[in-house]
PDB file of N, CA and C in Angstrom:
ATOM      1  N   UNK A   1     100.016  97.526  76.456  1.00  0.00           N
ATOM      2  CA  UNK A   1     100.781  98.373  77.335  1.00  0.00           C
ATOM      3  C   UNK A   1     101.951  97.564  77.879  1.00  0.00           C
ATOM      4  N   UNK A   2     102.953  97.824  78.137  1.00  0.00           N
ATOM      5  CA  UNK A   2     104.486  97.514  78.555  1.00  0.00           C
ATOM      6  C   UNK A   2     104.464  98.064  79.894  1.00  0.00           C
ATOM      7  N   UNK A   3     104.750  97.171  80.873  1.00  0.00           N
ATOM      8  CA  UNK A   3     105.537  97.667  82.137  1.00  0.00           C
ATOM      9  C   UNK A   3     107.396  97.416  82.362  1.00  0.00           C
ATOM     10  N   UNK A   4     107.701  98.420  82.459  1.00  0.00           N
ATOM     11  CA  UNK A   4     109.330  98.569  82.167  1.00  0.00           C
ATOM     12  C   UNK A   4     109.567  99.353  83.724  1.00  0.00           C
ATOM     13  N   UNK A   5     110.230  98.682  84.095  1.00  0.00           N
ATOM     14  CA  UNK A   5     111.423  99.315  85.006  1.00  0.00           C
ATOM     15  C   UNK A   5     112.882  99.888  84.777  1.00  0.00           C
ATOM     16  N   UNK A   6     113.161 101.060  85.399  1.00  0.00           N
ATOM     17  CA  UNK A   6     114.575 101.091  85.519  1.00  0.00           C
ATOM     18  C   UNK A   6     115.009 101.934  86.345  1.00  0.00           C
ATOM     19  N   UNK A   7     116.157 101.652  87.185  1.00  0.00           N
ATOM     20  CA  UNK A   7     116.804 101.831  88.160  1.00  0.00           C
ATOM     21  C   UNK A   7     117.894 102.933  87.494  1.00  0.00           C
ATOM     22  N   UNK A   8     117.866 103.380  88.572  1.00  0.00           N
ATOM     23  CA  UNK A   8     118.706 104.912  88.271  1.00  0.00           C
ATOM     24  C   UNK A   8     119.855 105.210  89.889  1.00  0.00           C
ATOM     25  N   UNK A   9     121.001 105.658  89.508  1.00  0.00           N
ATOM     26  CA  UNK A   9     121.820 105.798  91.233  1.00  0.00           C
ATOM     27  C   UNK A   9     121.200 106.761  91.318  1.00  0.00           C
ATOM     28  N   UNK A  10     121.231 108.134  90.922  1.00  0.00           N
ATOM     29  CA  UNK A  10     121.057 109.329  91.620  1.00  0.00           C
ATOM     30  C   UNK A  10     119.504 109.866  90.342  1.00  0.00           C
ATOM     31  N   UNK A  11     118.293 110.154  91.060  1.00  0.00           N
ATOM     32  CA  UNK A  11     117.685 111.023  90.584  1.00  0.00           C
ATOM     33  C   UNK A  11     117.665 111.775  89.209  1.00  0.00           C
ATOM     34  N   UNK A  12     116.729 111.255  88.331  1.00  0.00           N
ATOM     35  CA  UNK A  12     117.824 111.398  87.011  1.00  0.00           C
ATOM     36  C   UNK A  12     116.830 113.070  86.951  1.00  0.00           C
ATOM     37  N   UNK A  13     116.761 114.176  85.712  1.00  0.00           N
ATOM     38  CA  UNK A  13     116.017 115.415  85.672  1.00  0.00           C
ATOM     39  C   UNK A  13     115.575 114.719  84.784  1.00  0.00           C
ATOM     40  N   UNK A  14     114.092 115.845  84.261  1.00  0.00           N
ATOM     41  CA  UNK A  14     113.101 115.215  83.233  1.00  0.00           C
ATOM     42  C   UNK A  14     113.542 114.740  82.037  1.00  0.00           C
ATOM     43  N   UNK A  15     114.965 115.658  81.654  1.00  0.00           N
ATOM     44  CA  UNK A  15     115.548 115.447  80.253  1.00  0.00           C
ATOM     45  C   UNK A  15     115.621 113.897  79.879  1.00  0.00           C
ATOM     46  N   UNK A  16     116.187 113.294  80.864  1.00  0.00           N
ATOM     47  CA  UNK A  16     116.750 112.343  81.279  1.00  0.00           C
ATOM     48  C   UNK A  16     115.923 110.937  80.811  1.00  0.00           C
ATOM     49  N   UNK A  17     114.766 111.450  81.505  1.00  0.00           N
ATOM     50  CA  UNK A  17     113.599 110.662  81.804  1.00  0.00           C
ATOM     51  C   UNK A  17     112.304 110.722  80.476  1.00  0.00           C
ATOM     52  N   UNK A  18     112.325 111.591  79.773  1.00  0.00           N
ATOM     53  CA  UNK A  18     112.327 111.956  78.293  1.00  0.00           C
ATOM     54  C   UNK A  18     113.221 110.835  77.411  1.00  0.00           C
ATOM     55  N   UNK A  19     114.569 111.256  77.099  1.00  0.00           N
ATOM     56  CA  UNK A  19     115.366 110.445  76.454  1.00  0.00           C
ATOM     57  C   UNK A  19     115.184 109.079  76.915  1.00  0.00           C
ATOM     58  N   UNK A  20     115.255 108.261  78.269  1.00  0.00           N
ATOM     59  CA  UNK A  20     115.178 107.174  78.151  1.00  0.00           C
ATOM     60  C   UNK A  20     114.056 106.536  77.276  1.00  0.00           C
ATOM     61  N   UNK A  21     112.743 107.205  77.574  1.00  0.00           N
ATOM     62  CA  UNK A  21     111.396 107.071  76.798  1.00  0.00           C
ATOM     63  C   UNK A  21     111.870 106.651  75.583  1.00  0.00           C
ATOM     64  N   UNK A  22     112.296 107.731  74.842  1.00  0.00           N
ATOM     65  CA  UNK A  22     112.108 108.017  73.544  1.00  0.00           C
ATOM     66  C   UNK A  22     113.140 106.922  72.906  1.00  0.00           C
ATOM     67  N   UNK A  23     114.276 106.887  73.807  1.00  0.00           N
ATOM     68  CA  UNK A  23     115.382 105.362  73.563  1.00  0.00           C
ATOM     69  C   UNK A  23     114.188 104.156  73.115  1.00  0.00           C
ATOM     70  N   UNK A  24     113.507 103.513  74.702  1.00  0.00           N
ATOM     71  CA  UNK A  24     113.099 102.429  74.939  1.00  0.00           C
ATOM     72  C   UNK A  24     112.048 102.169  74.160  1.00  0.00           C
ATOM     73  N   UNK A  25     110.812 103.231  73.913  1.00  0.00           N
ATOM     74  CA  UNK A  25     109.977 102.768  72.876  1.00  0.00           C
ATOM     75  C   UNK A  25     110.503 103.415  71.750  1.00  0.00           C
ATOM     76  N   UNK A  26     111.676 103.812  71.016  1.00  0.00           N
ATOM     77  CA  UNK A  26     111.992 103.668  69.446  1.00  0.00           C
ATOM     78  C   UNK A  26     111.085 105.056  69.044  1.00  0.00           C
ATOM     79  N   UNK A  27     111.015 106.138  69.641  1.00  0.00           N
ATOM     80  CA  UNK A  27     110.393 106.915  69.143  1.00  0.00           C
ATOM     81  C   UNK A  27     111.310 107.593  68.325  1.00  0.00           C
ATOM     82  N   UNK A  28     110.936 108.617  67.126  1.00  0.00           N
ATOM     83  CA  UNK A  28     111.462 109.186  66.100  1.00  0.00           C
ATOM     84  C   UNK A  28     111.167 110.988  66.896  1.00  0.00           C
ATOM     85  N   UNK A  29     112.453 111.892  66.453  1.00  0.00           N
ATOM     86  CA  UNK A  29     111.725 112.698  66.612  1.00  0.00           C
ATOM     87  C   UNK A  29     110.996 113.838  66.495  1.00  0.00           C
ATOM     88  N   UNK A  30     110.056 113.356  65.682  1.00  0.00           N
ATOM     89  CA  UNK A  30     108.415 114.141  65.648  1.00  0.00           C
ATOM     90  C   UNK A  30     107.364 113.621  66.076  1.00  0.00           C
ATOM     91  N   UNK A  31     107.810 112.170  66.766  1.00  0.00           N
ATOM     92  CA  UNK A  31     106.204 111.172  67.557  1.00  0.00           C
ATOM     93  C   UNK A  31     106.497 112.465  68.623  1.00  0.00           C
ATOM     94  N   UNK A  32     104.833 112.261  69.430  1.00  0.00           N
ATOM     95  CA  UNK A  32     104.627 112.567  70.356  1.00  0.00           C
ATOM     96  C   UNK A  32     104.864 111.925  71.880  1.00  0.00           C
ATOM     97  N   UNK A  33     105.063 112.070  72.650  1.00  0.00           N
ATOM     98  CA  UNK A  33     105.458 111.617  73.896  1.00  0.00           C
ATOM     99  C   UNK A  33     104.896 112.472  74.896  1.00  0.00           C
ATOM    100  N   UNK A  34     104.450 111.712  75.960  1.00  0.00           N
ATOM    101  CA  UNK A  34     103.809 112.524  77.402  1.00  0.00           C
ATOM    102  C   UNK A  34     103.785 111.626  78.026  1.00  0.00           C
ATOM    103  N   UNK A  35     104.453 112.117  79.436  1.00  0.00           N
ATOM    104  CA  UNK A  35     104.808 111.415  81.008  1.00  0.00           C
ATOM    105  C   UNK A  35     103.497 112.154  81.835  1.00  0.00           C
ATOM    106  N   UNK A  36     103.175 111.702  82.937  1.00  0.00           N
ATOM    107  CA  UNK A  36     102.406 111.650  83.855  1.00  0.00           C
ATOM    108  C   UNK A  36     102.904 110.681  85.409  1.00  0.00           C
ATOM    109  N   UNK A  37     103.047 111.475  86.132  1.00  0.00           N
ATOM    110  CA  UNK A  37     103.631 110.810  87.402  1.00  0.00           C
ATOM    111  C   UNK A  37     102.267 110.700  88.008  1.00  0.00           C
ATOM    112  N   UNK A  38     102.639 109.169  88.732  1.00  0.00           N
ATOM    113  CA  UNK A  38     101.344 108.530  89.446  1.00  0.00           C
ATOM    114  C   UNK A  38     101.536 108.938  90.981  1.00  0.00           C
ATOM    115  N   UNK A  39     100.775 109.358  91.931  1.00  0.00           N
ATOM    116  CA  UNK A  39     100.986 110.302  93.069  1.00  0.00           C
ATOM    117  C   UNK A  39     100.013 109.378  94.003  1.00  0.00           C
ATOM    118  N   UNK A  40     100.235 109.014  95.373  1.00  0.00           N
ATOM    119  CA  UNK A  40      99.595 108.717  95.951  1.00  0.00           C
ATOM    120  C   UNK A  40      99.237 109.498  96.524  1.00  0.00           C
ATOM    121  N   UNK A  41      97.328 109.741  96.309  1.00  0.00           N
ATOM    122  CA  UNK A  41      96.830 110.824  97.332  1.00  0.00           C
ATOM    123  C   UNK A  41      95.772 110.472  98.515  1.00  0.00           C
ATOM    124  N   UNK A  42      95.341 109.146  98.835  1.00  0.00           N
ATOM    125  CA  UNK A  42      94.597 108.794  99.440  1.00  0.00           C
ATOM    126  C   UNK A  42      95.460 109.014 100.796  1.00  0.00           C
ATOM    127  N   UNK A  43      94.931 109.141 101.867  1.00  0.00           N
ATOM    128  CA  UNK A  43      95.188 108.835 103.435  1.00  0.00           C
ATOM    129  C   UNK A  43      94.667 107.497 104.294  1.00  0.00           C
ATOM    130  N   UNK A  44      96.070 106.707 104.173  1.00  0.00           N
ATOM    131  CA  UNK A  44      95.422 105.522 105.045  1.00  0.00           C
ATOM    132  C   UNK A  44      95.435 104.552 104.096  1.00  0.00           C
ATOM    133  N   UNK A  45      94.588 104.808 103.332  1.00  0.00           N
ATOM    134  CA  UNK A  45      94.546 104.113 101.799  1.00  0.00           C
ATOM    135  C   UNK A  45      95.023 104.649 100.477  1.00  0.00           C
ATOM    136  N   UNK A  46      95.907 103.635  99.988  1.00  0.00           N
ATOM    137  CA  UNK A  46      96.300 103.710  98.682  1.00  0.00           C
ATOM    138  C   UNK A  46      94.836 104.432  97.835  1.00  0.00           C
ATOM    139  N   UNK A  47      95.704 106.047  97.264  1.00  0.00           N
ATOM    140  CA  UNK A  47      94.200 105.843  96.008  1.00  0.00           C
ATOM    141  C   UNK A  47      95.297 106.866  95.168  1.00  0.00           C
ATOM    142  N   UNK A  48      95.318 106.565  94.078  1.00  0.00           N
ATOM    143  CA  UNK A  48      96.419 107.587  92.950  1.00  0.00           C
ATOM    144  C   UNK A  48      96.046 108.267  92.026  1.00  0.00           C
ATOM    145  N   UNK A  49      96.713 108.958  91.306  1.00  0.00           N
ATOM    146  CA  UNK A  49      96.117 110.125  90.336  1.00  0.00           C
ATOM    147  C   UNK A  49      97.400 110.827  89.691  1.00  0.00           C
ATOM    148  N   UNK A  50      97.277 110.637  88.371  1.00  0.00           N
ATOM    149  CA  UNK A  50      98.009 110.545  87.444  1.00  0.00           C
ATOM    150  C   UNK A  50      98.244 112.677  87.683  1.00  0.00           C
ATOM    151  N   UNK A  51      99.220 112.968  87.262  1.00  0.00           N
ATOM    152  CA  UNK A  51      99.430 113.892  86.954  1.00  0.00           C
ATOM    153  C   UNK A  51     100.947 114.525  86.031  1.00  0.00           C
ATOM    154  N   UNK A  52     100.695 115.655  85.070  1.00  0.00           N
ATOM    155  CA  UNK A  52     101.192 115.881  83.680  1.00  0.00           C
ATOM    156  C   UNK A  52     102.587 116.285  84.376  1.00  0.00           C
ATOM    157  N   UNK A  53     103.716 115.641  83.534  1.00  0.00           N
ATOM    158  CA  UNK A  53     105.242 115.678  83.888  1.00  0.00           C
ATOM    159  C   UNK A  53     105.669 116.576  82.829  1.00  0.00           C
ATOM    160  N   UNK A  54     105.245 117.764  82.385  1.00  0.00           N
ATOM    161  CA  UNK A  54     105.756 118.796  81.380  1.00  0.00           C
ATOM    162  C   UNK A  54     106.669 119.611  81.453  1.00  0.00           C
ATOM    163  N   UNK A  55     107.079 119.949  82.911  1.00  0.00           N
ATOM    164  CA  UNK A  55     108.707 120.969  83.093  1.00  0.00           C
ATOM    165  C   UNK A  55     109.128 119.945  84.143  1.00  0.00           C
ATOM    166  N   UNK A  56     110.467 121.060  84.133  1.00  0.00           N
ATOM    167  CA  UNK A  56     111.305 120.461  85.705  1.00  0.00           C
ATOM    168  C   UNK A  56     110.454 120.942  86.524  1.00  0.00           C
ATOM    169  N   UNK A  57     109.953 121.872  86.476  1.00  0.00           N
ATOM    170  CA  UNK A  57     109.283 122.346  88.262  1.00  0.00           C
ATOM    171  C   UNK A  57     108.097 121.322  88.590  1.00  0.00           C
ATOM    172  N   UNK A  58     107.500 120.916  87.725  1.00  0.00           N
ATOM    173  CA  UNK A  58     106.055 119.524  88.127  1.00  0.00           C
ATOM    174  C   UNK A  58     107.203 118.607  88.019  1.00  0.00           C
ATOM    175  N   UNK A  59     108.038 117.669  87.548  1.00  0.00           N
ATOM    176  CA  UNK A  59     109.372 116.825  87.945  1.00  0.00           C
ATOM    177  C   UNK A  59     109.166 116.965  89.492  1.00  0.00           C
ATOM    178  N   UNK A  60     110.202 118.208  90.039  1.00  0.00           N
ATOM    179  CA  UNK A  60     110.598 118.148  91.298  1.00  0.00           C
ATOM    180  C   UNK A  60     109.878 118.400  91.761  1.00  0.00           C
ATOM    181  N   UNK A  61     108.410 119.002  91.891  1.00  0.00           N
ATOM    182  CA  UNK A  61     106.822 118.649  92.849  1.00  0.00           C
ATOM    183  C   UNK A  61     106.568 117.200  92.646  1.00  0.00           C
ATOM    184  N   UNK A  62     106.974 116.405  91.901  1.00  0.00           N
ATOM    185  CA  UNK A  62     106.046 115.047  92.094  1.00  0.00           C
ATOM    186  C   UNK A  62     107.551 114.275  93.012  1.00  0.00           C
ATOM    187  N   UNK A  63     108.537 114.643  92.682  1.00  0.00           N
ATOM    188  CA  UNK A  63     109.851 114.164  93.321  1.00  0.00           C
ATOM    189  C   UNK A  63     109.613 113.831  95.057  1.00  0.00           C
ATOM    190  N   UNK A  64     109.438 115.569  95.458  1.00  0.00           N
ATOM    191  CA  UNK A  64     109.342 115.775  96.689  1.00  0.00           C
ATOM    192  C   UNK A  64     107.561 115.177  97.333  1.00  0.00           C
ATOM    193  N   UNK A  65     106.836 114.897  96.745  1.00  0.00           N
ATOM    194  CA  UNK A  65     105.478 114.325  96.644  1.00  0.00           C
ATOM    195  C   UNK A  65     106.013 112.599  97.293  1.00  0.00           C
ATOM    196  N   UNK A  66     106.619 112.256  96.410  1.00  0.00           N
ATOM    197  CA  UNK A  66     106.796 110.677  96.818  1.00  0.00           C
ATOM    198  C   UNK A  66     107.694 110.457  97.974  1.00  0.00           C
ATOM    199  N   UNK A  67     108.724 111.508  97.984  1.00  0.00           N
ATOM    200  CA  UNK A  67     109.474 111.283  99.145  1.00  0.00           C
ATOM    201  C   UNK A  67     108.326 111.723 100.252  1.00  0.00           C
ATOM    202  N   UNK A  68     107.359 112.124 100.651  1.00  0.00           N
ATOM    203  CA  UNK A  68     106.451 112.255 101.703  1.00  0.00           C
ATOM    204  C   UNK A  68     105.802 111.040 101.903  1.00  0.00           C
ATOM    205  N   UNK A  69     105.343 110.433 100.379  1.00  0.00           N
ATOM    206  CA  UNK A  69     104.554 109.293 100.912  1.00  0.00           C
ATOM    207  C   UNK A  69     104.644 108.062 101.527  1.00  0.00           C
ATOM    208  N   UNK A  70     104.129 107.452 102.330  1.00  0.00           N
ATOM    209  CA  UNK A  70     104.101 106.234 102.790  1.00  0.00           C
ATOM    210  C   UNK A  70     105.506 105.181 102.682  1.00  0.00           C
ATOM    211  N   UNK A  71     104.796 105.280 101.353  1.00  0.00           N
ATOM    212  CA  UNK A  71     105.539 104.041 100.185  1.00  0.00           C
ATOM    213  C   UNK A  71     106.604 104.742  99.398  1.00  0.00           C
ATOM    214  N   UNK A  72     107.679 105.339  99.722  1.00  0.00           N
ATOM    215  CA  UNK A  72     108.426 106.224  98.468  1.00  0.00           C
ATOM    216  C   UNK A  72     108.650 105.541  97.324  1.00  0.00           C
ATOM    217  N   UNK A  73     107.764 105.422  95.939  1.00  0.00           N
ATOM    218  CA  UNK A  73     107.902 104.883  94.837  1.00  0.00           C
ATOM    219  C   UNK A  73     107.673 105.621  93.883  1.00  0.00           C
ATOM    220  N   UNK A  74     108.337 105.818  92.501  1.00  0.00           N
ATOM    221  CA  UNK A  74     108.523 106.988  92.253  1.00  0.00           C
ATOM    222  C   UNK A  74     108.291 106.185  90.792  1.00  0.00           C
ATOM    223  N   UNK A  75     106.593 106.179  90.108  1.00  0.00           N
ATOM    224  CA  UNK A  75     106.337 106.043  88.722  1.00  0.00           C
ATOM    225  C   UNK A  75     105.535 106.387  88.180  1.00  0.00           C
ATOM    226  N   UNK A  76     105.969 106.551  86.718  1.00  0.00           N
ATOM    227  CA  UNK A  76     105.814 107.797  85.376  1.00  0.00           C
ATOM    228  C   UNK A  76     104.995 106.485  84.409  1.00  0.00           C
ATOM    229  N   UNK A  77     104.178 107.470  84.075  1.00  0.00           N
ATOM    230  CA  UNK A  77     103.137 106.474  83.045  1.00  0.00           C
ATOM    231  C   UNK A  77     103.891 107.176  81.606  1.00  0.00           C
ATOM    232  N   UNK A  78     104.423 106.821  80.411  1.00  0.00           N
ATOM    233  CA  UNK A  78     105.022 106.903  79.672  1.00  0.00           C
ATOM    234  C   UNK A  78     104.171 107.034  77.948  1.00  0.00           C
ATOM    235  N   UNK A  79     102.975 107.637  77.575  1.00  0.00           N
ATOM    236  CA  UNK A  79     102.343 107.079  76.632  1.00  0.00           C
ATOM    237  C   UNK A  79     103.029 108.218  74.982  1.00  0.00           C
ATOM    238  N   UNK A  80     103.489 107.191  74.031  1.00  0.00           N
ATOM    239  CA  UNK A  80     103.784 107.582  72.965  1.00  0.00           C
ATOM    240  C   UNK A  80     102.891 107.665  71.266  1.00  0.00           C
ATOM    241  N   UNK A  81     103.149 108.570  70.478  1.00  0.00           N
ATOM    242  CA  UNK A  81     102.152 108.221  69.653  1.00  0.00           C
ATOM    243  C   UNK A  81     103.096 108.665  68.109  1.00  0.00           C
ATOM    244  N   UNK A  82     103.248 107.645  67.316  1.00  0.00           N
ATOM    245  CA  UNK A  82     103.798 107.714  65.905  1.00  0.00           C
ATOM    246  C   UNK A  82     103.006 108.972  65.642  1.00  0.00           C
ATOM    247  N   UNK A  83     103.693 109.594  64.930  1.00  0.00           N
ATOM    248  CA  UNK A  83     103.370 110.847  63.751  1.00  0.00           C
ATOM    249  C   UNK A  83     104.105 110.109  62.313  1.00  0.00           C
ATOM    250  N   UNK A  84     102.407 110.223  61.551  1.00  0.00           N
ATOM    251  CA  UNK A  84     102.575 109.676  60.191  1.00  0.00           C
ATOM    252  C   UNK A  84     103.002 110.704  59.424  1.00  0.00           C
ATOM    253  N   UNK A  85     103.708 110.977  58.761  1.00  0.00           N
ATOM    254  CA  UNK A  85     103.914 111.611  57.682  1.00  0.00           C
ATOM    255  C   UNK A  85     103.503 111.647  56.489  1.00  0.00           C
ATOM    256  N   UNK A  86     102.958 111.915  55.370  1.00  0.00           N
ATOM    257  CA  UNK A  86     102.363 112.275  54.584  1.00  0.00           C
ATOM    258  C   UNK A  86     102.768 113.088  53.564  1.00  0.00           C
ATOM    259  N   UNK A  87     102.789 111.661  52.400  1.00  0.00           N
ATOM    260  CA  UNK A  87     103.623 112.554  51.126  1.00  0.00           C
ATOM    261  C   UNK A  87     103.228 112.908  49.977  1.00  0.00           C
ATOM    262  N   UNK A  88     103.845 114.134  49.262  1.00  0.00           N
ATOM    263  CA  UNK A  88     102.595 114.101  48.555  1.00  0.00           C
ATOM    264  C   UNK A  88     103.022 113.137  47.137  1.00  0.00           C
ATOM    265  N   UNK A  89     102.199 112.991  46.486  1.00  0.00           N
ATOM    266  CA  UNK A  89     102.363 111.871  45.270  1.00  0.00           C
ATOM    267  C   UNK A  89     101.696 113.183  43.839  1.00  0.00           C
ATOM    268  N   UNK A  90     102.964 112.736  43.268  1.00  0.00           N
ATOM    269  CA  UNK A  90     102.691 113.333  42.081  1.00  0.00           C
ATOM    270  C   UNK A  90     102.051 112.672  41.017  1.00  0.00           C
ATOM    271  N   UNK A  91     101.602 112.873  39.867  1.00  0.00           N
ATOM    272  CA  UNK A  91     100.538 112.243  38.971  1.00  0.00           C
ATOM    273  C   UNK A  91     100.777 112.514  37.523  1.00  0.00           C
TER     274      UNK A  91
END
C-alpha cells in the first residue's frame, strides 16, 4: 500500500479526485478504481470508518463531515485493480 499526499488550493470535485487516482497509480481505462473517505465518528475519541465516494452528493457529505470534525482532515483511501484482458488465440 502507498501513502501519497496532495495538496490542492481550492476543494477539488470527485472528477478531479478520480483523475488524479487514475494519473498517480497508472491506471488504464478499464481497471477498476474505488475511493472511500475516512470519517471521524468517534466522540472524544478518534474512531473512523471508511465510507463509499461514488457521486458528488457522498463527495460533498463527507466534505461538510470533516469540516465539523475536530481535526478538519480530509482523506480518501484510493484502492485500484488491473483488468486483464483476454485474447483469444487462434489454432
Amino acid at each position: 500500500m502507498k501513502d501519497v499526499t496532495r495538496m490542492f488550493e481550492v476543494a477539488p470535485c470527485l472528477h478531479e479526485i478520480v483523475e488524479c487516482a487514475r494519473s498517480h497509480f497508472s491506471c488504464g481505462v478499464d481497471d477498476e478504481i474505488s475511493l472511500k473517505g475516512r470519517v471521524d465518528c468517534g466522540r472524544g475519541r478518534a474512531a473512523y470508518a471508511l465510507v463509499d465516494l461514488k457521486t458528488d452528493v457522498e463527495w460533498d457529505q463527507l466534505k461538510r463531515l470533516v469540516e465539523q470534525a475536530s481535526v478538519p482532515y480530509l482523506d480518501v483511501v484510493v484502492t485500484s485493480r488491473k483488468t486483464v484482458v483476454e485474447r483469444e488465440v487462434e489454432s
